[in-house]
Protein backbone atom coordinates (compact mmCIF):
# COMPACT_ATOMS: atom_id res chain seq x y z
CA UNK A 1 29.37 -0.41 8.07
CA UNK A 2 25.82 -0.90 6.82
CA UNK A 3 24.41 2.20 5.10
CA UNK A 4 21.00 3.40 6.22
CA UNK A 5 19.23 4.61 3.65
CA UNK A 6 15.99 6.91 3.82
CA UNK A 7 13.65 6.37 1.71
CA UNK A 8 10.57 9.19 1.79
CA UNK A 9 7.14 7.80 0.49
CA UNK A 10 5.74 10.85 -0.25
CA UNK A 11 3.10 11.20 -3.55
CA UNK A 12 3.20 15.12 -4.30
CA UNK A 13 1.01 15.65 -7.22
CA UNK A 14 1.76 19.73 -8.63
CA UNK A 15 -0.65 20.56 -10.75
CA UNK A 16 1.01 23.46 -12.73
CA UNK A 17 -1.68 25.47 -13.88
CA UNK A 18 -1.48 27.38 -17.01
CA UNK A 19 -1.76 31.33 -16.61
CA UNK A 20 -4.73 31.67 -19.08
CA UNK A 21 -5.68 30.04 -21.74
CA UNK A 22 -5.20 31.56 -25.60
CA UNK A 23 -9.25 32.83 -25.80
CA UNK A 24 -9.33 34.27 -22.38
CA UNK A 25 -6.00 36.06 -23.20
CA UNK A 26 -7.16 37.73 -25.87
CA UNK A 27 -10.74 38.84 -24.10
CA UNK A 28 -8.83 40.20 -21.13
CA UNK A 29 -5.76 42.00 -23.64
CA UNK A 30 -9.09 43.78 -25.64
CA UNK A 31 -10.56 44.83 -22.28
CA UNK A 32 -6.91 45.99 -21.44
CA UNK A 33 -6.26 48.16 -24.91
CA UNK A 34 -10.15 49.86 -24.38
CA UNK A 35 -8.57 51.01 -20.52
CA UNK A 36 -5.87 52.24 -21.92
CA UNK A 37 -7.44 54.76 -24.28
CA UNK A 38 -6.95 52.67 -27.51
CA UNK A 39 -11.37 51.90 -27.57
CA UNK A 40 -12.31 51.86 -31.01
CA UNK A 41 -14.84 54.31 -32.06
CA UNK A 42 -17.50 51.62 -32.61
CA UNK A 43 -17.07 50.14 -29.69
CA UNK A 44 -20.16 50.86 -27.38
CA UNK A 45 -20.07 53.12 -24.17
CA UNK A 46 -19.15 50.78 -21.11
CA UNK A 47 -20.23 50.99 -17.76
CA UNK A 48 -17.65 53.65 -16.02
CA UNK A 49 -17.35 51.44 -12.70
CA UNK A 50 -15.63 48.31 -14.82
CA UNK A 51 -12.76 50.72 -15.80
CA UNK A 52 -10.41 53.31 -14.50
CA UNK A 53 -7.13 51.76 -12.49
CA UNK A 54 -9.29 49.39 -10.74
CA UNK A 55 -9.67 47.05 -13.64
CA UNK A 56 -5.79 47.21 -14.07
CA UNK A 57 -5.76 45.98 -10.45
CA UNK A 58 -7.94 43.71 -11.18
CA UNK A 59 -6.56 41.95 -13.75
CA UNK A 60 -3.07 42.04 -12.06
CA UNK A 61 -4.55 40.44 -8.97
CA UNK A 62 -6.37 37.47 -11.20
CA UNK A 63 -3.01 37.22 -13.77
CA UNK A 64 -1.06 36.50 -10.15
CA UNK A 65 -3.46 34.32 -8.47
CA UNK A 66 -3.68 31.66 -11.69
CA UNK A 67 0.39 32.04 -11.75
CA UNK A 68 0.53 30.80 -7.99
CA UNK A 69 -2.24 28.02 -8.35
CA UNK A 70 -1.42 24.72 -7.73
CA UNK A 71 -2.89 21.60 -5.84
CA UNK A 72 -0.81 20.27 -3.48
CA UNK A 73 -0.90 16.27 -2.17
CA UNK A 74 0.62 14.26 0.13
CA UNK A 75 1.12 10.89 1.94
CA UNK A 76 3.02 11.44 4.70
CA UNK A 77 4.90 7.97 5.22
CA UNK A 78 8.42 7.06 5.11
CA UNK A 79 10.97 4.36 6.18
CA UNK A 80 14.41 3.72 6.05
CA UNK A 81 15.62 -0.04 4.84
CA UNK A 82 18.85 -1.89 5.58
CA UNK A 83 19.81 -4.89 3.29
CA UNK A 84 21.08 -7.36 6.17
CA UNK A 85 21.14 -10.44 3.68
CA UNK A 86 21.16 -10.15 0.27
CA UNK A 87 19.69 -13.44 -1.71
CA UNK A 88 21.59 -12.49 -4.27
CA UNK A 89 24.93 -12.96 -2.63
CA UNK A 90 26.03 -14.40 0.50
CA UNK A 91 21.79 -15.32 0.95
CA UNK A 92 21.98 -17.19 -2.19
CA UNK A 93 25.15 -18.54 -1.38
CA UNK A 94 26.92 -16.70 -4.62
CA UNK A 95 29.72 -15.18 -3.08
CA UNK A 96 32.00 -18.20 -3.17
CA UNK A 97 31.73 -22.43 -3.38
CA UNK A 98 31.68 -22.92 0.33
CA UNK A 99 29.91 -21.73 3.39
CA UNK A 100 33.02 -19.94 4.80
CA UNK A 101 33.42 -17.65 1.31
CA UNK A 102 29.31 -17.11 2.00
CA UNK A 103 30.28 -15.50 5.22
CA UNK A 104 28.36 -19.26 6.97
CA UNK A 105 29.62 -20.98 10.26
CA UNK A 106 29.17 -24.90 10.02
CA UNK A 107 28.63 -26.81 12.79
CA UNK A 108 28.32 -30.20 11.62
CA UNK A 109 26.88 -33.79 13.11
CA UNK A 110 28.99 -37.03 11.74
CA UNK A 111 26.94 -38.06 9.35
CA UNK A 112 24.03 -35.83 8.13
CA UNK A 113 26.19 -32.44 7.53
CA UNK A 114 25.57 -28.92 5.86
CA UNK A 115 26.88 -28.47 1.98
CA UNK A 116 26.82 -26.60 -0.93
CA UNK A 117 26.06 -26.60 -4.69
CA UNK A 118 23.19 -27.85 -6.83
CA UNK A 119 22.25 -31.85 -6.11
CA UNK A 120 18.81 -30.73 -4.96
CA UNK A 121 18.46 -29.21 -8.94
CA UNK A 122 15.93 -26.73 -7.97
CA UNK A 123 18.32 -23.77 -6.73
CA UNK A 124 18.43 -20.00 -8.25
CA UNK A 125 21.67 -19.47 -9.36
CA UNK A 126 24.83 -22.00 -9.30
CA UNK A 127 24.15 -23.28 -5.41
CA UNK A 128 22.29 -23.78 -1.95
CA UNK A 129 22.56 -25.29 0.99
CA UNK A 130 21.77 -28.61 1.57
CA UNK A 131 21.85 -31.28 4.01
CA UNK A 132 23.76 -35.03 2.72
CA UNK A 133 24.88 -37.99 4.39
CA UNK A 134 27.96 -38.42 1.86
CA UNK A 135 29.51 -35.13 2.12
CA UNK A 136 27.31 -33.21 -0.67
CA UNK A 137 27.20 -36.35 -3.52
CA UNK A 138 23.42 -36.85 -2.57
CA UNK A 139 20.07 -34.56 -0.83
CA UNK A 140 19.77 -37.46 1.41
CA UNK A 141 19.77 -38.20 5.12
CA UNK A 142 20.75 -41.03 7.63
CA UNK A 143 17.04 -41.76 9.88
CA UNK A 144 18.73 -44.25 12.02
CA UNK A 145 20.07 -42.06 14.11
CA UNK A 146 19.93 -39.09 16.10
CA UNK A 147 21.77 -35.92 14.77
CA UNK A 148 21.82 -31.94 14.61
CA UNK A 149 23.99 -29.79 12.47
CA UNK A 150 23.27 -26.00 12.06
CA UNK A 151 25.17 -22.71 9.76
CA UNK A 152 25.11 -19.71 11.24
CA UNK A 153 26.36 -15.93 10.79
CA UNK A 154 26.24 -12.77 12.79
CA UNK A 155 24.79 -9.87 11.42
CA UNK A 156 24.95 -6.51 13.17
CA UNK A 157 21.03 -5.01 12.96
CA UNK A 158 21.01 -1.18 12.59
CA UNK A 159 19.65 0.56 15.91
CA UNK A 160 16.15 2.07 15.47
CA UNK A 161 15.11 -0.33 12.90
CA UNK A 162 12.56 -2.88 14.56
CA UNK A 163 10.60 -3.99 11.61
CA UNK A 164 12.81 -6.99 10.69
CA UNK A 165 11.48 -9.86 8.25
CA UNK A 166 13.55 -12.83 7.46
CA UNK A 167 13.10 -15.02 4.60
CA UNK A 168 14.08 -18.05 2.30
CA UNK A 169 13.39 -20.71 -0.11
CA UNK A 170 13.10 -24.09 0.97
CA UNK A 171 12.30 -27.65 0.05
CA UNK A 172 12.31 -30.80 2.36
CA UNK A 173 10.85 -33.74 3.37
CA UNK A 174 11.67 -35.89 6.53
CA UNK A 175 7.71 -36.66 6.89
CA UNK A 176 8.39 -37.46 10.59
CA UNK A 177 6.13 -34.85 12.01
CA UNK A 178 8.14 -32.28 14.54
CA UNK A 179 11.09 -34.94 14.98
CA UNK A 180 12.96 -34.33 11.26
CA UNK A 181 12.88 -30.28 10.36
CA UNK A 182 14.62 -27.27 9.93
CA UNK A 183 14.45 -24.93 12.78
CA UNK A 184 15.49 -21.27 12.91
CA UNK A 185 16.92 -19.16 15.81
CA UNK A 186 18.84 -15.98 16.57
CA UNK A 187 20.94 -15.47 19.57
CA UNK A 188 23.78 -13.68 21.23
CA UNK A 189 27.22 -14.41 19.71
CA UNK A 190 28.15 -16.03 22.81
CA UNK A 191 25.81 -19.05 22.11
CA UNK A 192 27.82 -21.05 19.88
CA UNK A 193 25.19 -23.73 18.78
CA UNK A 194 26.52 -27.54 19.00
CA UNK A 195 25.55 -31.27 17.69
CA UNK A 196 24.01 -32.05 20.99
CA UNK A 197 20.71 -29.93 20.63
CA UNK A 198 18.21 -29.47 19.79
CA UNK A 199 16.41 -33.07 20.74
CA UNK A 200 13.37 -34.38 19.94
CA UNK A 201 10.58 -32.41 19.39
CA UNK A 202 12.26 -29.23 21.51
CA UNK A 203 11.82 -25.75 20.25
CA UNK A 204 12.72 -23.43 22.80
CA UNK A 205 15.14 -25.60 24.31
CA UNK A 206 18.61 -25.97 22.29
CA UNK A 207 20.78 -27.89 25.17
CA UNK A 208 23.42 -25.23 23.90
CA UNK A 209 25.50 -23.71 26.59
CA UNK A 210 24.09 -19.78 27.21
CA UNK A 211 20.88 -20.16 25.83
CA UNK A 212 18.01 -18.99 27.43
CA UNK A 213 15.09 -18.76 25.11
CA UNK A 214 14.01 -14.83 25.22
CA UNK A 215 16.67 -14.00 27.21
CA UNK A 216 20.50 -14.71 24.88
CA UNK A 217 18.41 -15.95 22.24
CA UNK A 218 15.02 -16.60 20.32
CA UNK A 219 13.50 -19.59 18.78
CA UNK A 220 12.26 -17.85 15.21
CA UNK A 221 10.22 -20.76 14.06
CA UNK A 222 10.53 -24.28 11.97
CA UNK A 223 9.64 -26.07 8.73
CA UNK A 224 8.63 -29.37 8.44
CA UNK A 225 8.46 -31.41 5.47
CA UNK A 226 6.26 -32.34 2.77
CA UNK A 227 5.78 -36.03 1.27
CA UNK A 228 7.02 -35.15 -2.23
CA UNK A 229 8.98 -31.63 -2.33
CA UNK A 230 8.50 -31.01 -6.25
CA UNK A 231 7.66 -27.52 -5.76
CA UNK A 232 9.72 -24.56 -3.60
CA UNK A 233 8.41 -23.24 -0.64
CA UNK A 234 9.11 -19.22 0.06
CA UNK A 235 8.75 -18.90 4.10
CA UNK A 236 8.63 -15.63 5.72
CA UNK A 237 8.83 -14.47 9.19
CA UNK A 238 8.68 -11.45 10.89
CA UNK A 239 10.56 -10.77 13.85
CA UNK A 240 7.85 -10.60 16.87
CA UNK A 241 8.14 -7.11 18.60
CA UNK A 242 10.24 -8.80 21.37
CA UNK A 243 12.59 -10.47 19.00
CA UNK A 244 13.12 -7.08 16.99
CA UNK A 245 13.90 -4.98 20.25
CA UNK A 246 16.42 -7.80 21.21
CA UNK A 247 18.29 -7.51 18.12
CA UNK A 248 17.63 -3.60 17.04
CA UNK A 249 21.18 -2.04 17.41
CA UNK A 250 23.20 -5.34 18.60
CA UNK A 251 24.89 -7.59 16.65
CA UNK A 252 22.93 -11.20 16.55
CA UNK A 253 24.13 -15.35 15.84
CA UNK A 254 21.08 -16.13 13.19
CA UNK A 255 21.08 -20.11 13.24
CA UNK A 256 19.66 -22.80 10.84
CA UNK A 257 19.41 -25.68 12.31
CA UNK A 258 18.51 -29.49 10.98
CA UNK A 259 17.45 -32.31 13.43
CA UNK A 260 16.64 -35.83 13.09
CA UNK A 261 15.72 -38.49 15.19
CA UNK A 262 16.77 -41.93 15.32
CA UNK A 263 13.45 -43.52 14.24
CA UNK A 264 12.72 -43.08 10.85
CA UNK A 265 12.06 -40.15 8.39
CA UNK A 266 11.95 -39.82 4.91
CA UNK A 267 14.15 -38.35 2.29
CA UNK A 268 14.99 -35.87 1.23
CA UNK A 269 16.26 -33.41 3.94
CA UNK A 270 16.56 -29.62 4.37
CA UNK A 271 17.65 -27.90 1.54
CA UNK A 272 17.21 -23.73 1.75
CA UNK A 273 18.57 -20.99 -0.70
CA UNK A 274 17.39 -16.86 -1.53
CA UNK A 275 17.91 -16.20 2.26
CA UNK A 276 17.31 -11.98 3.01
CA UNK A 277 17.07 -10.92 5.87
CA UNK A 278 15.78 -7.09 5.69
CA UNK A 279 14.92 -4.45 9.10
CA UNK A 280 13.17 -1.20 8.61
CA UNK A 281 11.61 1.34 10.41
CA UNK A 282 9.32 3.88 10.22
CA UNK A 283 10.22 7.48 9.82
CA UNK A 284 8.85 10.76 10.97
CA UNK A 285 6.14 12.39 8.55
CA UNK A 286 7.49 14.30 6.08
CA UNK A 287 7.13 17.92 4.93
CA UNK A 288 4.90 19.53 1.95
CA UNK A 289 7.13 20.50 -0.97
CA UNK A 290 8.14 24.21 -0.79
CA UNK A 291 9.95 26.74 -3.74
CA UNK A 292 7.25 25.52 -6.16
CA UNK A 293 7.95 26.75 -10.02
CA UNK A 294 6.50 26.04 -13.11
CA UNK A 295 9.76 23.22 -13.35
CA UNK A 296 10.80 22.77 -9.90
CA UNK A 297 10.29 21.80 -5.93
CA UNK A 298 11.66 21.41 -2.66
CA UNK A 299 11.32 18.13 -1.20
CA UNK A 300 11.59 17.78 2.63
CA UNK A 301 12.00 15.31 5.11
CA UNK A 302 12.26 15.12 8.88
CA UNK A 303 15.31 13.78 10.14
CA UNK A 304 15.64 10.68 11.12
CA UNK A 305 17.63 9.29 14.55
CA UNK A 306 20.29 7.63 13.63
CA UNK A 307 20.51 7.55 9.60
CA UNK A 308 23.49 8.18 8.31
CA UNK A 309 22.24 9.85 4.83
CA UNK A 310 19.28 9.34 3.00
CA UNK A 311 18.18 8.93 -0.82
CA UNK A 312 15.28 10.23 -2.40
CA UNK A 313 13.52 9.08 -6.04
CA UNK A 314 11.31 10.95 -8.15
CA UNK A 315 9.11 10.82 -11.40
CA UNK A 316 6.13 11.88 -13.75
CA UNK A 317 3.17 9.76 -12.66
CA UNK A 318 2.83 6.79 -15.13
CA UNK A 319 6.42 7.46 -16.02
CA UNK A 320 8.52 3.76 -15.39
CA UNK A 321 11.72 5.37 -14.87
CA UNK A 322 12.76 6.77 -11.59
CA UNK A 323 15.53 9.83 -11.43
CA UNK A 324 17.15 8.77 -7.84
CA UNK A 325 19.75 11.21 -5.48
CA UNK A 326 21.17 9.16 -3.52
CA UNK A 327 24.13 10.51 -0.70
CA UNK A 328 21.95 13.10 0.72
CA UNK A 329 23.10 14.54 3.97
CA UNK A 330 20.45 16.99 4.68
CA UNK A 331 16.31 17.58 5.49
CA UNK A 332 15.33 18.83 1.82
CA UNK A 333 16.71 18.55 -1.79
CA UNK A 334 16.01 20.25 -4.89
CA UNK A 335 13.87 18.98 -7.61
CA UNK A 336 14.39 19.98 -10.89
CA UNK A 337 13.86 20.23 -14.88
CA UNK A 338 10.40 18.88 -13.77
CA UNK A 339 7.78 18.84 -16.76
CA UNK A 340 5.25 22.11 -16.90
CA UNK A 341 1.87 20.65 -15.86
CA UNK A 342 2.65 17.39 -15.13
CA UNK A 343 2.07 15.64 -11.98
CA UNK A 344 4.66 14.30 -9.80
CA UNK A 345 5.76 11.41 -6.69
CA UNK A 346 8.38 11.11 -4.61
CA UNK A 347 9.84 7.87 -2.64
């Protein structure tokens, strides 16, 4: 089970400020010893209304007020972020030497099929993906004739999160305008994709049996080519409002897809690696700090529908190292062994 995590952006800046400062101490101790009877004889006569128990009260009021000063800021935003594909792992295709030890689905044409490990020479790591018309040896394609092969995977998308952004590294040629591309899709897990579709220059229409674009299923987008793929290509996409409310708490097919014609094209073909796929969502506003000291604070959060716990980081403005509680069942946690006078944020 995928573990929410909630993460509060909120930049609280306390501003611990010091009771008084060494002169004024000693002004307001002198004025303190000449109440209490201790004057010195050469001190002059004082005006009677600055003394008496109402200076005491004084003082006590203005020794409280600097004790409780503070300034108090925040930014009330917050989100929670679930890690659906990590490029690191099954993204970057670390996790094992094939697709299947990746967690991948192949569905492959005759010739022009899906492989993986480092032909291409461009990938991070020790593989990609790749499409080769000699099982893998070379990042090459057969033009001559019509063919589709796709990997896919199902990924269960957390419920509530409908900020979802997908991307990968690619490089690829085909130079055969929309014919020869890669093409990206998500669907219900009923829609098993198949060498059949999709044809041509079709988008929204696979040929696979149970797809109905924007009903079981979404075209995402596609990637053509460029002439001479020296250089990697990072594409991003985020989910359209549409496509995120389809596949917010249900458990989606996401497809890759390569197509080529029968009339030309030119090498090389697909080749993708670094895939993430990443949903988030926006969280309710949180709270000001509370049970401020000179060395601690209260941070608070609302709660969140559907999180199952939440973490929370904190440090010294300028500071690069974060202190992070992670595990955190409840609305607040406590902050502490902060730094006297030194200003703080929270994420």
């Amino acid at each position: 089970m995928l573990q929410k995590l909630k993460n509060q952006h909120t930049r609280v800046i306390f501003m611990l400020i010091r009771y008084f400062c060494k002169s004024n101490r000693k002004k307001m101790m002198e004025n303190y010893t000449r109440q209490a009877g201790c004057q010195s004889p050469a001190t002059p006569e004082r005006d009677s209304s600055r003394s008496g128990p109402g200076l005491q009260r004084t003082l006590m009021k203005r020794f409280v007020l600097l004790g409780a000063l503070l300034i108090l800021v925040g930014v009330n935003s917050s989100f929670a972020q679930t890690t659906l594909i990590s490029p690191t792992g099954d993204g970057g295709f670390e996790t094992g030497s094939t697709l299947a030890a990746n967690g991948w689905t192949a569905v492959n044409a005759t010739t022009n099929t899906w492989n993986l490990g480092n032909v291409p020479g461009w990938f991070t790591g020790n593989r990609g993906a790749y499409i080769s018309n000699d099982i893998g040896t070379t990042w090459a394609y057969t033009n001559s004739t019509a063919q589709r092969s796709h990997i896919y995977r199902d990924i269960a998308f957390p419920a509530g999160e409908t900020s979802i952004t997908l991307s990968f590294s690619w490089r690829g040629n085909g130079n055969d305008g929309d014919w020869d591309n890669l093409q990206v899709y998500i669907a219900n897990t009923s829609v098993s994709p198949t060498t059949s579709g999709p044809t041509g220059t079709n988008t929204t229409t696979t040929g696979w049996t149970g797809y109905t674009n924007g009903t079981t299923g979404y075209y995402l987008t596609k990637i053509n080519g460029t002439v001479t793929p020296t250089s990697t290509t990072t594409v991003t996409y985020n989910f359209t409002s549409a496509q995120a409310t389809y596949a917010a708490g249900n458990t989606r097919r996401l497809i890759f897809s390569w197509k080529n014609d029968g009339g030309g094209g030119t090498n090389p073909p697909a080749a993708i690696d670094n895939i993430s796929l990443i949903s988030s969502c926006t969280g309710a506003a949180t709270a000001a700090a509370t049970n401020i000291t000179a060395i601690s604070a209260q941070a608070n959060w609302a709660t969140y529908t559907g999180a199952t716990s939440y973490s929370i980081r904190y440090r010294a403005i300028g500071n690069s190292t974060w202190t992070t509680l992670t595990g955190l069942t409840g609305t607040s946690t406590s902050l502490a062994s902060l730094d006297n006078g030194t200003p703080y944020e929270t994420k």
